[in-house]
Protein backbone atom coordinates (compact mmCIF):
# COMPACT_ATOMS: atom_id res chain seq x y z
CA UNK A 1 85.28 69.86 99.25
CA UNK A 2 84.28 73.64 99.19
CA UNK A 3 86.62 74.10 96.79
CA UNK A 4 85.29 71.15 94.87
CA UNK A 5 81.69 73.32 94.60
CA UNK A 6 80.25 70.99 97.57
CA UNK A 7 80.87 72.90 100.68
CA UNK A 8 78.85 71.40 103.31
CA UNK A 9 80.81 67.93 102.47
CA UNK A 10 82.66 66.31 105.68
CA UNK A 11 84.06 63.34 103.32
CA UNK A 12 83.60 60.41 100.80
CA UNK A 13 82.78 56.76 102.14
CA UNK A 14 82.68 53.71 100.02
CA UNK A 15 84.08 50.22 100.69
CA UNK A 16 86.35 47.78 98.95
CA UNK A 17 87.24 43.93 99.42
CA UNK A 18 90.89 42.87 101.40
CA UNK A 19 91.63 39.09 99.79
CA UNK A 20 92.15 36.70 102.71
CA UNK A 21 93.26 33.21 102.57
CA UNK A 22 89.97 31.30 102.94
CA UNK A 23 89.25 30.59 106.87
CA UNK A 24 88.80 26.78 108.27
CA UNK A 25 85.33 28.56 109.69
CA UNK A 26 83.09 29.75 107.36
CA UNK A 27 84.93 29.75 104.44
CA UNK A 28 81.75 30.59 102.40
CA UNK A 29 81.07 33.80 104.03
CA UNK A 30 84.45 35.04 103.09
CA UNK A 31 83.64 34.56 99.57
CA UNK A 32 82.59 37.34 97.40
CA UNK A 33 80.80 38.13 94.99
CA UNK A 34 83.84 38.24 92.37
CA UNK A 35 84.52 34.64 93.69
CA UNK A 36 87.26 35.43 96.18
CA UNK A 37 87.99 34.95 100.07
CA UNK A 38 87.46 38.41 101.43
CA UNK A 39 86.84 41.11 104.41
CA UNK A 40 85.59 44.14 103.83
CA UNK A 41 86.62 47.63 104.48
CA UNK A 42 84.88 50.43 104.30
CA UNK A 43 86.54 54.03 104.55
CA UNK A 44 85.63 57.70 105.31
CA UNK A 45 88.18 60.00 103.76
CA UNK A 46 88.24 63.91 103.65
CA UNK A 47 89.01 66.15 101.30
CA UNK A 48 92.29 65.22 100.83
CA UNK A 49 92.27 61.41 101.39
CA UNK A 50 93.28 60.54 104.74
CA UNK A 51 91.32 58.01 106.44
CA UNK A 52 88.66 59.85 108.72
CA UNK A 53 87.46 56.29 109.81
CA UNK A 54 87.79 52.70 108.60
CA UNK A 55 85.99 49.49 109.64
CA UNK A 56 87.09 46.60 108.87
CA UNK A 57 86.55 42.71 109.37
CA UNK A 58 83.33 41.90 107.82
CA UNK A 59 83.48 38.73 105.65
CA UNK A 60 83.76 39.18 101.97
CA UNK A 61 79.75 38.46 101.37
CA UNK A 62 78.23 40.90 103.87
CA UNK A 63 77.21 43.80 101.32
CA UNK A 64 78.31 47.40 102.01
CA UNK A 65 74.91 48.88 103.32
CA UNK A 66 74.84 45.89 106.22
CA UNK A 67 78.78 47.21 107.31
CA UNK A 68 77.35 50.48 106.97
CA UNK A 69 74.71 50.11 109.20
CA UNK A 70 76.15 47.82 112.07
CA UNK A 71 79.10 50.09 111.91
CA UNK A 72 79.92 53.26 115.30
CA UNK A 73 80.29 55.64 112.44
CA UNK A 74 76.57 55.18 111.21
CA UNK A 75 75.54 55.41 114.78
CA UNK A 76 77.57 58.60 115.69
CA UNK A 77 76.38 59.98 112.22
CA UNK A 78 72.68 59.20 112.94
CA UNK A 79 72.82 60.66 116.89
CA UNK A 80 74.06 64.24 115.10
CA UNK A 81 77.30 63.55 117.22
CA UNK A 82 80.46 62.38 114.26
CA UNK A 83 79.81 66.50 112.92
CA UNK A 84 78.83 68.26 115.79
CA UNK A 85 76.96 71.98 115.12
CA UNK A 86 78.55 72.15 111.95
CA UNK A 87 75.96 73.44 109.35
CA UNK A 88 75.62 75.81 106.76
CA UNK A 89 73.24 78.57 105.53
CA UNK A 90 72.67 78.46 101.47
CA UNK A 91 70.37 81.42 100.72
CA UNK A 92 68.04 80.66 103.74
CA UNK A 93 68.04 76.70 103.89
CA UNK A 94 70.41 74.97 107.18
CA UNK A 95 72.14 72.63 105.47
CA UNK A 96 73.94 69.63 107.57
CA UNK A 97 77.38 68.52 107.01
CA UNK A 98 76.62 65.42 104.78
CA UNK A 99 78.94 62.47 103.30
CA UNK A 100 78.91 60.92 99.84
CA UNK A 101 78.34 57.30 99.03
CA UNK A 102 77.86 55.33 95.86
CA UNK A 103 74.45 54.12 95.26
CA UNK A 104 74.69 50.80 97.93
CA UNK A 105 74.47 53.75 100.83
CA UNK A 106 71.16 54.43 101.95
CA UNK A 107 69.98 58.08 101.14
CA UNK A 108 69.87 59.96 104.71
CA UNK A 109 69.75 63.79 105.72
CA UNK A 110 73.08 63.42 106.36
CA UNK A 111 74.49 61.07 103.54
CA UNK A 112 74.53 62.14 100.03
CA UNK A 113 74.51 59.14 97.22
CA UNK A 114 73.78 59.97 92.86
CA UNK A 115 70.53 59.80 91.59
């Protein structure tokens, strides 16, 4: 991501939708909201697009944010502990390592969305 011109940037996170055949259980919480039986997965992926971390098994409905926030990565991220010491000096600001999200992630010190 350096390279990119973002160089405190530990990786990109977003989810997307698996189709499913609709459960027996629940059927309507595997539906989402383009209509389909789903789970969701959401990814972390570096720099060059390996998985850093996946979660998956939500049910289609369950927006992005609540997977997000129920999920060990948002934990480990909020405890300081998924990017251990890693921060960087610009001019004479710290700045922590920090992820990108679209605009369903929460803004946090350590999760970058667009404004």
């Amino acid at each position: 991501f350096a390279a990119m011109g973002f160089p405190n940037c530990g990786g990109a996170i977003d989810g997307t939708h698996i189709p499913i055949l609709g459960p027996d259980h629940q059927a309507s919480q595997y539906i989402n909201r383009k209509g389909y039986f789903s789970m969701v997965l959401q990814a972390l992926v570096d720099h060059k697009g390996p998985f850093t971390n996946i979660n998956v098994g939500w049910p289609g409905k369950v927006h992005d944010t609540l997977v997000f926030r129920n999920s060990g990565l948002f934990r480990r991220l909020q405890e300081g502990i998924y990017f251990p010491d890693q921060k960087i000096t610009v001019g004479d600001v710290e700045m922590p390592i920090v992820i990108l999200g679209d605009p369903a992630y929460p803004l946090m010190p350590w999760l970058m969305k667009p404004y």
